[in-house]
PDB file of N, CA and C in Angstrom:
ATOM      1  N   UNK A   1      38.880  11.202  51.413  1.00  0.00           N
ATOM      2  CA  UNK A   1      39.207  10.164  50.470  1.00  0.00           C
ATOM      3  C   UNK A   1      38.535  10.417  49.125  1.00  0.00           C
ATOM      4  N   UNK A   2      36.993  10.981  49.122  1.00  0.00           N
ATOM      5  CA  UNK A   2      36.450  10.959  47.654  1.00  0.00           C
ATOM      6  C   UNK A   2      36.797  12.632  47.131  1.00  0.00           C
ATOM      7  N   UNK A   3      36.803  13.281  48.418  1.00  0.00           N
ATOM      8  CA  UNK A   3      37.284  14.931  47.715  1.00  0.00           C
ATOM      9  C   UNK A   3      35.993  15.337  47.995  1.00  0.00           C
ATOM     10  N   UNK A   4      34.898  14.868  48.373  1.00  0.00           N
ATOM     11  CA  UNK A   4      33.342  15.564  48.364  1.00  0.00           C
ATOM     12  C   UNK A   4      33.145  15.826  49.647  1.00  0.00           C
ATOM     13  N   UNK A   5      32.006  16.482  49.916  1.00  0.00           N
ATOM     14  CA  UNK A   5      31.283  17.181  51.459  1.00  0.00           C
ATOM     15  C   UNK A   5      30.441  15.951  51.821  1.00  0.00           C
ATOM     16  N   UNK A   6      29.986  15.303  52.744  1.00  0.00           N
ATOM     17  CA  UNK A   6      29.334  14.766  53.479  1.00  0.00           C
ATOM     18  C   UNK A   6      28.074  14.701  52.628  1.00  0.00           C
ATOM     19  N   UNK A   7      27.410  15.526  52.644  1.00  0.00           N
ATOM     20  CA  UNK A   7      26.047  15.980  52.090  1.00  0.00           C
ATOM     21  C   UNK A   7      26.139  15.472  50.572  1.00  0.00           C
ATOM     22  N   UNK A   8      27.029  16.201  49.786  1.00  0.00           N
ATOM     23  CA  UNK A   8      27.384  15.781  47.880  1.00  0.00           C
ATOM     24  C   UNK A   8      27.354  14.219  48.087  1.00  0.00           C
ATOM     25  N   UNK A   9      27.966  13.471  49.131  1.00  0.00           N
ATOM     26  CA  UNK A   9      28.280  12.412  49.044  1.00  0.00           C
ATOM     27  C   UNK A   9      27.077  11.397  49.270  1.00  0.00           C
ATOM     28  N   UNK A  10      26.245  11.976  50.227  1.00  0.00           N
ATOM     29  CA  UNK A  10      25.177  11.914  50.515  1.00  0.00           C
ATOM     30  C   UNK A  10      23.599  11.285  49.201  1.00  0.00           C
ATOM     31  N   UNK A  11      24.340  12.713  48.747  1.00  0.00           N
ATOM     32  CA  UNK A  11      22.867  13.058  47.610  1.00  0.00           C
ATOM     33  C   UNK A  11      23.390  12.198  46.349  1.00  0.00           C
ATOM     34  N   UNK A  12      24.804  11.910  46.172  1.00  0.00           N
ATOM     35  CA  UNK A  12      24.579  10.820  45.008  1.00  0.00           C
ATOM     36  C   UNK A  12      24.623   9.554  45.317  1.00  0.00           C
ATOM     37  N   UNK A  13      25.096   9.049  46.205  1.00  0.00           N
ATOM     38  CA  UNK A  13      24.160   7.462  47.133  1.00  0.00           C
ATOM     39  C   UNK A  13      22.999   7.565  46.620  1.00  0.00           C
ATOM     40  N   UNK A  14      22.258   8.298  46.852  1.00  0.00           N
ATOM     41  CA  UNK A  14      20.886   8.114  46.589  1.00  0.00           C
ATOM     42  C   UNK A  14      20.204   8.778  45.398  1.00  0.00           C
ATOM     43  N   UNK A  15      20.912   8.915  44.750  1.00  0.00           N
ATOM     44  CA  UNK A  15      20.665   9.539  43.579  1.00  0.00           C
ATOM     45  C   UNK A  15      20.141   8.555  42.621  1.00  0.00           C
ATOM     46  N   UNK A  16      18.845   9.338  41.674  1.00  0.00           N
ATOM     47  CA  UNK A  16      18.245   8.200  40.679  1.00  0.00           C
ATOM     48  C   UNK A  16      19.440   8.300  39.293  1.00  0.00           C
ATOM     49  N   UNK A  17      19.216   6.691  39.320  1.00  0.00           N
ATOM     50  CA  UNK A  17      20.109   5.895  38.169  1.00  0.00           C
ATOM     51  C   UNK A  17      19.649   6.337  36.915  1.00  0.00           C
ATOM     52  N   UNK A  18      18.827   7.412  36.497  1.00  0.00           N
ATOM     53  CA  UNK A  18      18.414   7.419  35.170  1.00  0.00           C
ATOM     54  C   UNK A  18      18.961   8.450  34.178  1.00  0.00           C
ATOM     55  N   UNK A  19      18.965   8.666  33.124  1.00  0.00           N
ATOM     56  CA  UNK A  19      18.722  10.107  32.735  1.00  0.00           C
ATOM     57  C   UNK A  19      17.614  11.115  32.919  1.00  0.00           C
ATOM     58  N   UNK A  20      17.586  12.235  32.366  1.00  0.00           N
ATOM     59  CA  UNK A  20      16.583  13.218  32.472  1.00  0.00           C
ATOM     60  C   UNK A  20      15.604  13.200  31.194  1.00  0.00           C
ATOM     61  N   UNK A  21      14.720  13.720  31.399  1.00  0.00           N
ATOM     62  CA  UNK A  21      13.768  13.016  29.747  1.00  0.00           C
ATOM     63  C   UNK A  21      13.159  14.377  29.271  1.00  0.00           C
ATOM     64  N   UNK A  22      13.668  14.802  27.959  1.00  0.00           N
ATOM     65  CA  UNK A  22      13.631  15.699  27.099  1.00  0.00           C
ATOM     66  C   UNK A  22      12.061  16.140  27.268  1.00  0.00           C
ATOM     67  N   UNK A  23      11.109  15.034  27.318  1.00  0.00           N
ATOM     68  CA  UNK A  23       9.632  15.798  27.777  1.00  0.00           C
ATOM     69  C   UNK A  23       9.464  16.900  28.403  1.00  0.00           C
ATOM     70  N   UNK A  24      10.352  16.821  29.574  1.00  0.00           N
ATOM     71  CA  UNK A  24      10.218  17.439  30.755  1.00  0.00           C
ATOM     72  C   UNK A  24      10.743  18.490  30.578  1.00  0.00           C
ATOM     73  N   UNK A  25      11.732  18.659  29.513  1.00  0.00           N
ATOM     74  CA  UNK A  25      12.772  20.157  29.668  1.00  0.00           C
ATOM     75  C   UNK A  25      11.866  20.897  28.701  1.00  0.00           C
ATOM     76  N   UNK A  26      12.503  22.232  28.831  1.00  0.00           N
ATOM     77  CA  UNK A  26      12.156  23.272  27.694  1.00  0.00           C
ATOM     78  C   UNK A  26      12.929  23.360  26.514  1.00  0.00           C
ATOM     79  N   UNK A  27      12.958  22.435  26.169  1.00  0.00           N
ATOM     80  CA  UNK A  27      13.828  22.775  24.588  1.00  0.00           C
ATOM     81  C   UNK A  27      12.733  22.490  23.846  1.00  0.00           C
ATOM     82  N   UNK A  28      13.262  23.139  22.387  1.00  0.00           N
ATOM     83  CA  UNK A  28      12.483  23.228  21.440  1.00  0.00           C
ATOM     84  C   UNK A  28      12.911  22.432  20.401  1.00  0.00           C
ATOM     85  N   UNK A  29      12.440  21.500  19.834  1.00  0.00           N
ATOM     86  CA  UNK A  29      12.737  20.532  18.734  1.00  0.00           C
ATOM     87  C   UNK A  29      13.212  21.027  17.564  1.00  0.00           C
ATOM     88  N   UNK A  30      14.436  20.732  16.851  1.00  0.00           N
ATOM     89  CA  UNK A  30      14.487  21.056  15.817  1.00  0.00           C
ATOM     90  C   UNK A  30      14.241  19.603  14.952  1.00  0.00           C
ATOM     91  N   UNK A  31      13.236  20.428  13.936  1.00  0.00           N
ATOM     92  CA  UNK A  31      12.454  18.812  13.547  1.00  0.00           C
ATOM     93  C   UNK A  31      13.123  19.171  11.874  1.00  0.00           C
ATOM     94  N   UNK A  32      14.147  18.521  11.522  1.00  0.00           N
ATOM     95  CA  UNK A  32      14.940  17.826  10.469  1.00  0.00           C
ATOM     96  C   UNK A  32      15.186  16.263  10.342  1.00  0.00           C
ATOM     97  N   UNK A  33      14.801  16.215   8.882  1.00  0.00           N
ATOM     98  CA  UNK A  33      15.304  14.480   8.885  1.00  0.00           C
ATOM     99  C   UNK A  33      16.182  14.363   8.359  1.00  0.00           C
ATOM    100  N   UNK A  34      16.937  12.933   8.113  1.00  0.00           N
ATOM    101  CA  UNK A  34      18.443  12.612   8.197  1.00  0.00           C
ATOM    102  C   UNK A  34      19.175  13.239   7.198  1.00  0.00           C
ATOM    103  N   UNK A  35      17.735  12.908   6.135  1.00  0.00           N
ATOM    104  CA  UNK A  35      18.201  13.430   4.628  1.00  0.00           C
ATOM    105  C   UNK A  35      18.703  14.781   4.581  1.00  0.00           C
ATOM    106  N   UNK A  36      18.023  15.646   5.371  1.00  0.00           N
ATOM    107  CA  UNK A  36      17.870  17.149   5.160  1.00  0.00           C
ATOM    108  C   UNK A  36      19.155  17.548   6.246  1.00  0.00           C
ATOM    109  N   UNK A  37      19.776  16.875   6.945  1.00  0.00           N
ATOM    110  CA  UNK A  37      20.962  16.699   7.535  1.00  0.00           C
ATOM    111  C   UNK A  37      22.239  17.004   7.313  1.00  0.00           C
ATOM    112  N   UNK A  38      22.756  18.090   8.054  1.00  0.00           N
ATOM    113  CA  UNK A  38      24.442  18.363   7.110  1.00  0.00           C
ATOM    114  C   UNK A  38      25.109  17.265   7.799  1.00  0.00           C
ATOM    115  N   UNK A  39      25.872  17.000   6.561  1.00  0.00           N
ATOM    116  CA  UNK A  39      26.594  15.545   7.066  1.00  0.00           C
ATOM    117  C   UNK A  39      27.857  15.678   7.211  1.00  0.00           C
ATOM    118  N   UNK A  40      28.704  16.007   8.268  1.00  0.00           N
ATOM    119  CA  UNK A  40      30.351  16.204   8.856  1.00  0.00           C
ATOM    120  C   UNK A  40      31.079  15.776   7.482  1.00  0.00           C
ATOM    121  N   UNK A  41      32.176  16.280   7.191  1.00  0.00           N
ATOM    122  CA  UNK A  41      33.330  16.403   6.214  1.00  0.00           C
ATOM    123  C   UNK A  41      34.103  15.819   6.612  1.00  0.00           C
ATOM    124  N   UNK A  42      34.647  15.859   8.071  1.00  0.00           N
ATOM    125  CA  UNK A  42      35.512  15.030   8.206  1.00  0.00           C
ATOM    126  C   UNK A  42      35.696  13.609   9.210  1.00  0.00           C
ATOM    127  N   UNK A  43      36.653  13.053   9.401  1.00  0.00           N
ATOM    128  CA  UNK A  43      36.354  11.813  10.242  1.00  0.00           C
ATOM    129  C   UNK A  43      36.433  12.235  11.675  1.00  0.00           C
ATOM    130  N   UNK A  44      35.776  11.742  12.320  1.00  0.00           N
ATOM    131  CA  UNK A  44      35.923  11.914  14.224  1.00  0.00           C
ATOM    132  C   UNK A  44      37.203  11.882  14.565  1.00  0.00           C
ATOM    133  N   UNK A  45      37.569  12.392  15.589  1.00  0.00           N
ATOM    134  CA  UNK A  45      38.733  12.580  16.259  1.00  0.00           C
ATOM    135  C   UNK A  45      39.016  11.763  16.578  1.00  0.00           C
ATOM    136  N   UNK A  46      38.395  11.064  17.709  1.00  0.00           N
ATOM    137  CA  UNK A  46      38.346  10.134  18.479  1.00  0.00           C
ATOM    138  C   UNK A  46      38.054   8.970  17.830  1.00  0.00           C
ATOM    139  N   UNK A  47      38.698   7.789  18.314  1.00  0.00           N
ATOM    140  CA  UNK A  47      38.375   6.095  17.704  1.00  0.00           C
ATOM    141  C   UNK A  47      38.082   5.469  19.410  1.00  0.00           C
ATOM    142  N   UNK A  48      37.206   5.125  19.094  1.00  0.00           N
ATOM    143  CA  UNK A  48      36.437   4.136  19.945  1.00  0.00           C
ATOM    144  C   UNK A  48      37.665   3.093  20.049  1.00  0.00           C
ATOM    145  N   UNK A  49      38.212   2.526  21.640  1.00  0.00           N
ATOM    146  CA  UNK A  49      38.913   1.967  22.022  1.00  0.00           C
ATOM    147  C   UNK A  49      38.385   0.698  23.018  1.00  0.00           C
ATOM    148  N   UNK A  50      38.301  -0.502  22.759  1.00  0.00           N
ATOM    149  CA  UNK A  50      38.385  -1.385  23.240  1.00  0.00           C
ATOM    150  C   UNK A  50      37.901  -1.371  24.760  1.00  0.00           C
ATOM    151  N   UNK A  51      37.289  -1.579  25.713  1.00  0.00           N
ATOM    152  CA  UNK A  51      37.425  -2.021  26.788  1.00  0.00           C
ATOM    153  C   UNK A  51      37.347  -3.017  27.472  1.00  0.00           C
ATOM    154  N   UNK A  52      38.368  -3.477  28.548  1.00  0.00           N
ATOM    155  CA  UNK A  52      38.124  -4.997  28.777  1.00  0.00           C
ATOM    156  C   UNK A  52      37.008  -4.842  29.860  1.00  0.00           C
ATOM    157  N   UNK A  53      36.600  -6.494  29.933  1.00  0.00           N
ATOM    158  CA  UNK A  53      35.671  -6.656  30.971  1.00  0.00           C
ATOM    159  C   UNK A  53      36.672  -6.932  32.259  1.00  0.00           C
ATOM    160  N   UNK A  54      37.402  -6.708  32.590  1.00  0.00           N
ATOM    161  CA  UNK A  54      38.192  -6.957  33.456  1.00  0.00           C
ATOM    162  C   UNK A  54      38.438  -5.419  34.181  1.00  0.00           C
ATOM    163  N   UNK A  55      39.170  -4.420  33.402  1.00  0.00           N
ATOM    164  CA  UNK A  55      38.827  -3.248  33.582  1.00  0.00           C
ATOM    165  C   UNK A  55      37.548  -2.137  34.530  1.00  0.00           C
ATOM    166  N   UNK A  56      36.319  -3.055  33.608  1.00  0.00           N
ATOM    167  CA  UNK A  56      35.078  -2.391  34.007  1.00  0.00           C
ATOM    168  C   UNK A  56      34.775  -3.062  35.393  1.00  0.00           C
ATOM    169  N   UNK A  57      35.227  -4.370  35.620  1.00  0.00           N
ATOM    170  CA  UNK A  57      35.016  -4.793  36.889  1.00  0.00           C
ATOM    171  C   UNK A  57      35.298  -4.231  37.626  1.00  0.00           C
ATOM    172  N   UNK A  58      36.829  -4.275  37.706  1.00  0.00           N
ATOM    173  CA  UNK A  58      37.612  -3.053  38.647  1.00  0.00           C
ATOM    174  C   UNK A  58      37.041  -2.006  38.891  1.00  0.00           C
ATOM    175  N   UNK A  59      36.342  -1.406  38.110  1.00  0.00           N
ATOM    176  CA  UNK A  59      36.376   0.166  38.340  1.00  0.00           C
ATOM    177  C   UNK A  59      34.905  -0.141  38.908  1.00  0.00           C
ATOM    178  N   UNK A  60      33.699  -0.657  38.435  1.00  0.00           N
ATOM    179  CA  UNK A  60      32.723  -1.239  39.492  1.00  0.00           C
ATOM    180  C   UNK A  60      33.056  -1.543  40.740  1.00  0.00           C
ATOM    181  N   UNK A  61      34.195  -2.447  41.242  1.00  0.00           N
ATOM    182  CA  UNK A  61      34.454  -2.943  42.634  1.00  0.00           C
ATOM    183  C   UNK A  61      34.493  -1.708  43.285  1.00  0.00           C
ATOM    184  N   UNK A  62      35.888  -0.867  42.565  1.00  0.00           N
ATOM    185  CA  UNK A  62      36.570   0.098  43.591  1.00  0.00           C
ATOM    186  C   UNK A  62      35.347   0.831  43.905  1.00  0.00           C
ATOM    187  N   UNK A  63      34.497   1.668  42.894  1.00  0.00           N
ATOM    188  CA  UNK A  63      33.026   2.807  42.794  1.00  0.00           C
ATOM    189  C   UNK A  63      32.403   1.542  44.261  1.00  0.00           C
ATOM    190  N   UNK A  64      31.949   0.441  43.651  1.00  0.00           N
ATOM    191  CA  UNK A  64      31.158   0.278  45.503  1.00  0.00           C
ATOM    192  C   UNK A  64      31.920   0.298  46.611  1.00  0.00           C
ATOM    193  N   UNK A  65      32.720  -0.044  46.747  1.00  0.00           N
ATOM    194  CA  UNK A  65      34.090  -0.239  48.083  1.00  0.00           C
ATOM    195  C   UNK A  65      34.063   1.332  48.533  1.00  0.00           C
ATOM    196  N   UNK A  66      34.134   2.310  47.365  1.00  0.00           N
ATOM    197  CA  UNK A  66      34.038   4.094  47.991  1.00  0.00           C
ATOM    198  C   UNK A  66      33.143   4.175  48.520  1.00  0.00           C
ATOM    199  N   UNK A  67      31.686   3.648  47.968  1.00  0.00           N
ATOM    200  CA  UNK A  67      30.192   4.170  48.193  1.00  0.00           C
ATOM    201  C   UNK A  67      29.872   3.342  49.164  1.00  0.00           C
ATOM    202  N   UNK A  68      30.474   2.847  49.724  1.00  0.00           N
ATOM    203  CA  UNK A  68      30.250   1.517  50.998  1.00  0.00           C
ATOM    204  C   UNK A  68      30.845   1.978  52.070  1.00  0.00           C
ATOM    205  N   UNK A  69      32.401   2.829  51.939  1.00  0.00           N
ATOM    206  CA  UNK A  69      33.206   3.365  52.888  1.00  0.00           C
ATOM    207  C   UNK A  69      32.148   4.731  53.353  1.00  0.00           C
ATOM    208  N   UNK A  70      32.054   5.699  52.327  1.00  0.00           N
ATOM    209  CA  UNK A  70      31.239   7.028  52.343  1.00  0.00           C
ATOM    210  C   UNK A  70      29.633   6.713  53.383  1.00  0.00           C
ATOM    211  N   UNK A  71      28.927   5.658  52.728  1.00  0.00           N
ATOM    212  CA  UNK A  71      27.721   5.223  53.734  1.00  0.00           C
ATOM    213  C   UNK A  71      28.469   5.018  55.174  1.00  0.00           C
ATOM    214  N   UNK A  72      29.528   4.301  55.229  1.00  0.00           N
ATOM    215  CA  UNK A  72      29.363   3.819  56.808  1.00  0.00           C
ATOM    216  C   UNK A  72      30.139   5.088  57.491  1.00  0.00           C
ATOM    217  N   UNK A  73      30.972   5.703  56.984  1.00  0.00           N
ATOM    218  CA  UNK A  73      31.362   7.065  57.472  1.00  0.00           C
ATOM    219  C   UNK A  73      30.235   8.299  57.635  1.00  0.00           C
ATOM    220  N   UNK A  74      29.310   8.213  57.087  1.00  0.00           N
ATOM    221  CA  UNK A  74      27.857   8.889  57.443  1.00  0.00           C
ATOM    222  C   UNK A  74      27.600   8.699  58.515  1.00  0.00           C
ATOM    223  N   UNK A  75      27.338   6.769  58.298  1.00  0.00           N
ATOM    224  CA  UNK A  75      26.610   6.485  59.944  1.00  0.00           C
ATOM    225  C   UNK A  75      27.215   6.517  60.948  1.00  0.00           C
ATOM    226  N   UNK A  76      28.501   6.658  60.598  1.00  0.00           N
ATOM    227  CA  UNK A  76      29.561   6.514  61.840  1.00  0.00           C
ATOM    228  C   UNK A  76      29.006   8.583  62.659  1.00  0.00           C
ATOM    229  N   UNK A  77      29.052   9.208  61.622  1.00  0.00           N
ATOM    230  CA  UNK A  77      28.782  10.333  62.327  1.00  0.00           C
ATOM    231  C   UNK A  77      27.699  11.097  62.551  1.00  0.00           C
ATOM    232  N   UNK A  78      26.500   9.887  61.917  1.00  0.00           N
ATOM    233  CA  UNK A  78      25.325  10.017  62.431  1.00  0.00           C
ATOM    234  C   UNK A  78      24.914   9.173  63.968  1.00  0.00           C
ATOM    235  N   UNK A  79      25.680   8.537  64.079  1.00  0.00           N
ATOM    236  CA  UNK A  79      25.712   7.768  65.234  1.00  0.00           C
ATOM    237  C   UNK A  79      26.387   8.364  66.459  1.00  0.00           C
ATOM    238  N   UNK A  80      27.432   9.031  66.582  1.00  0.00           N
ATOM    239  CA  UNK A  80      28.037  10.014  67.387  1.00  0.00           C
ATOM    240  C   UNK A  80      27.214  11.022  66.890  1.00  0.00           C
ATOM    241  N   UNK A  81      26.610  11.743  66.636  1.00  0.00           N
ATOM    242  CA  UNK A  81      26.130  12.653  66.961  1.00  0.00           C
ATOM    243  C   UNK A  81      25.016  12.752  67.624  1.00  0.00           C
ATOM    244  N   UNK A  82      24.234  11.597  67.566  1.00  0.00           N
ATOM    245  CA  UNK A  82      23.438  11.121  68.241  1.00  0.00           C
ATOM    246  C   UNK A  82      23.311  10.757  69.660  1.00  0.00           C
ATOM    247  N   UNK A  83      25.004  10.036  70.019  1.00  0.00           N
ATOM    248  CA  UNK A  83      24.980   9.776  71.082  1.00  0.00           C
ATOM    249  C   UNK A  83      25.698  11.257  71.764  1.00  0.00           C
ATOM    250  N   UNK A  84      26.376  12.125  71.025  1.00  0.00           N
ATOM    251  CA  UNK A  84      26.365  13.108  71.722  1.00  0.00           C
ATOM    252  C   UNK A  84      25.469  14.401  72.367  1.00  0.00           C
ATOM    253  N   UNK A  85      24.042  14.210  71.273  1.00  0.00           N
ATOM    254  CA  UNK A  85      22.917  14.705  71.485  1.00  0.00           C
ATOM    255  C   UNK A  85      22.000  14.181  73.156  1.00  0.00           C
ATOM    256  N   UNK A  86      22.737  12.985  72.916  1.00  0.00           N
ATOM    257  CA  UNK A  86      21.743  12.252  74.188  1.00  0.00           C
ATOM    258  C   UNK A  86      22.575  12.541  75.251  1.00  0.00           C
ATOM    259  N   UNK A  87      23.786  12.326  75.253  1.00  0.00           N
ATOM    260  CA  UNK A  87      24.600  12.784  76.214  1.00  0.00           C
ATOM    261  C   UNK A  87      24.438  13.907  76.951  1.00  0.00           C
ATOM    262  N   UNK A  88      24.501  15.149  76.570  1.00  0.00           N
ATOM    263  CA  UNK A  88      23.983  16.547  76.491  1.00  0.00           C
ATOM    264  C   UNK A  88      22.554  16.618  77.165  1.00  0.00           C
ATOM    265  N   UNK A  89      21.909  16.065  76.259  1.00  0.00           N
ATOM    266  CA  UNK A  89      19.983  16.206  76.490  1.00  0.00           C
ATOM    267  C   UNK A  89      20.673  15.527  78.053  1.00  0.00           C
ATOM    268  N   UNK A  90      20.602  14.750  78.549  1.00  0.00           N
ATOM    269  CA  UNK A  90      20.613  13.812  79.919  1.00  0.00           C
ATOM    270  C   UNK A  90      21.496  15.054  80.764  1.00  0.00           C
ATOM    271  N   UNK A  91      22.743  15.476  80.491  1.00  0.00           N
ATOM    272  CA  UNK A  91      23.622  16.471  81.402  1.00  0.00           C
ATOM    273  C   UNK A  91      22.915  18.076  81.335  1.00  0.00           C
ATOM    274  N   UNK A  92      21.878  18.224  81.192  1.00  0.00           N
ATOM    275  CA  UNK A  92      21.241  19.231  80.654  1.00  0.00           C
ATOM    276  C   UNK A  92      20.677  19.712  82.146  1.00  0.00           C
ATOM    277  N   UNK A  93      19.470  18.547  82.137  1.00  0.00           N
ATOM    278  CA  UNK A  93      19.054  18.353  83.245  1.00  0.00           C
ATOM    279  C   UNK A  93      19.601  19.327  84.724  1.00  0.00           C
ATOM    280  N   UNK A  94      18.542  19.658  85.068  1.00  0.00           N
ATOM    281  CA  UNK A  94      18.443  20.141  86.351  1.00  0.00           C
ATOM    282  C   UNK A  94      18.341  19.801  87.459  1.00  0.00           C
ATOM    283  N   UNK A  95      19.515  18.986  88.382  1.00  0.00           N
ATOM    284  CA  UNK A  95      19.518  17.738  89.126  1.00  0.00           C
ATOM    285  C   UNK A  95      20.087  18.564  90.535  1.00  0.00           C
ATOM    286  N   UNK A  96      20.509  19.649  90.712  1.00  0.00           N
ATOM    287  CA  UNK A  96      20.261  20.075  91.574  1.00  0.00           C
ATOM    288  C   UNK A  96      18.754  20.357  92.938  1.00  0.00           C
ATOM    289  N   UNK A  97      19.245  20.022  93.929  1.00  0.00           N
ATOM    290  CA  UNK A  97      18.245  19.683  95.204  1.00  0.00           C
ATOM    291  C   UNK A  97      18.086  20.766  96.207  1.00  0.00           C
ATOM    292  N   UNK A  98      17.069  21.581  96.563  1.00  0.00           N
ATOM    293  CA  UNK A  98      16.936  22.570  97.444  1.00  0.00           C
ATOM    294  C   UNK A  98      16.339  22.079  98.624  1.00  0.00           C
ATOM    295  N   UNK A  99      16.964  22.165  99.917  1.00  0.00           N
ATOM    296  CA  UNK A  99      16.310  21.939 100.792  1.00  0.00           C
ATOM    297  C   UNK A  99      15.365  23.035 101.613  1.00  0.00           C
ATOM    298  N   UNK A 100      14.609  22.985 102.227  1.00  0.00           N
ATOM    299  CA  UNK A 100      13.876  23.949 102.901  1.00  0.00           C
ATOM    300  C   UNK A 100      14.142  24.823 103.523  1.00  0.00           C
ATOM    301  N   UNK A 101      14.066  26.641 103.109  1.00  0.00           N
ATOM    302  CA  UNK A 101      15.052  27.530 104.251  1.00  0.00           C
ATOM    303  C   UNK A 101      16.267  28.018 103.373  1.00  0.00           C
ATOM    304  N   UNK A 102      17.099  27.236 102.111  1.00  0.00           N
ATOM    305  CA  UNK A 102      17.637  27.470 101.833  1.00  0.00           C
ATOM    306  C   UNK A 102      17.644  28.618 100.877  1.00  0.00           C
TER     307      UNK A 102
END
């Protein structure tokens, strides 16, 4: 349903909500101020378009309803696998009986 592996699906469930913070990386600052700034010639391509709040709801609902389906389809096959682990571990067993002489 989402197009991802188990695991991908996995790791962004739980993935932190933040960005990454320029401290941390290796880039090197280019230290110019606004003034000293080449300033674009022409106008942006793109125009900023409206969005409704109605829209963004939607697309919030559907994003948890996936990430709600994806969790319980985890546990669903963390749960069978589990019980197939135990299944196994128990039929494993060495339940055969020798009697004396034999």
């Amino acid at each position: 349903m989402t197009g991802l592996t188990p695991g991908r699906a996995a790791a962004l469930c739980h993935a932190p909500k933040r960005l990454p913070s320029v401290a941390h990386s290796s880039v090197i600052a280019n230290v110019t101020t606004r003034s000293q700034a080449k300033k674009p010639d022409v106008a942006p391509h793109c125009v900023a378009r409206p969005i409704s709040d109605a829209a963004v709801s939607d697309f919030l609902l559907h994003l948890q309803s996936v990430t709600q389906y994806v969790r319980d389809a985890l546990q669903e096959a963390v749960n069978k696998q589990k019980e197939n682990a135990d299944f196994f571990k128990r039929r494993r067993k060495n339940m055969d009986t020798f009697q004396i002489g034999d």
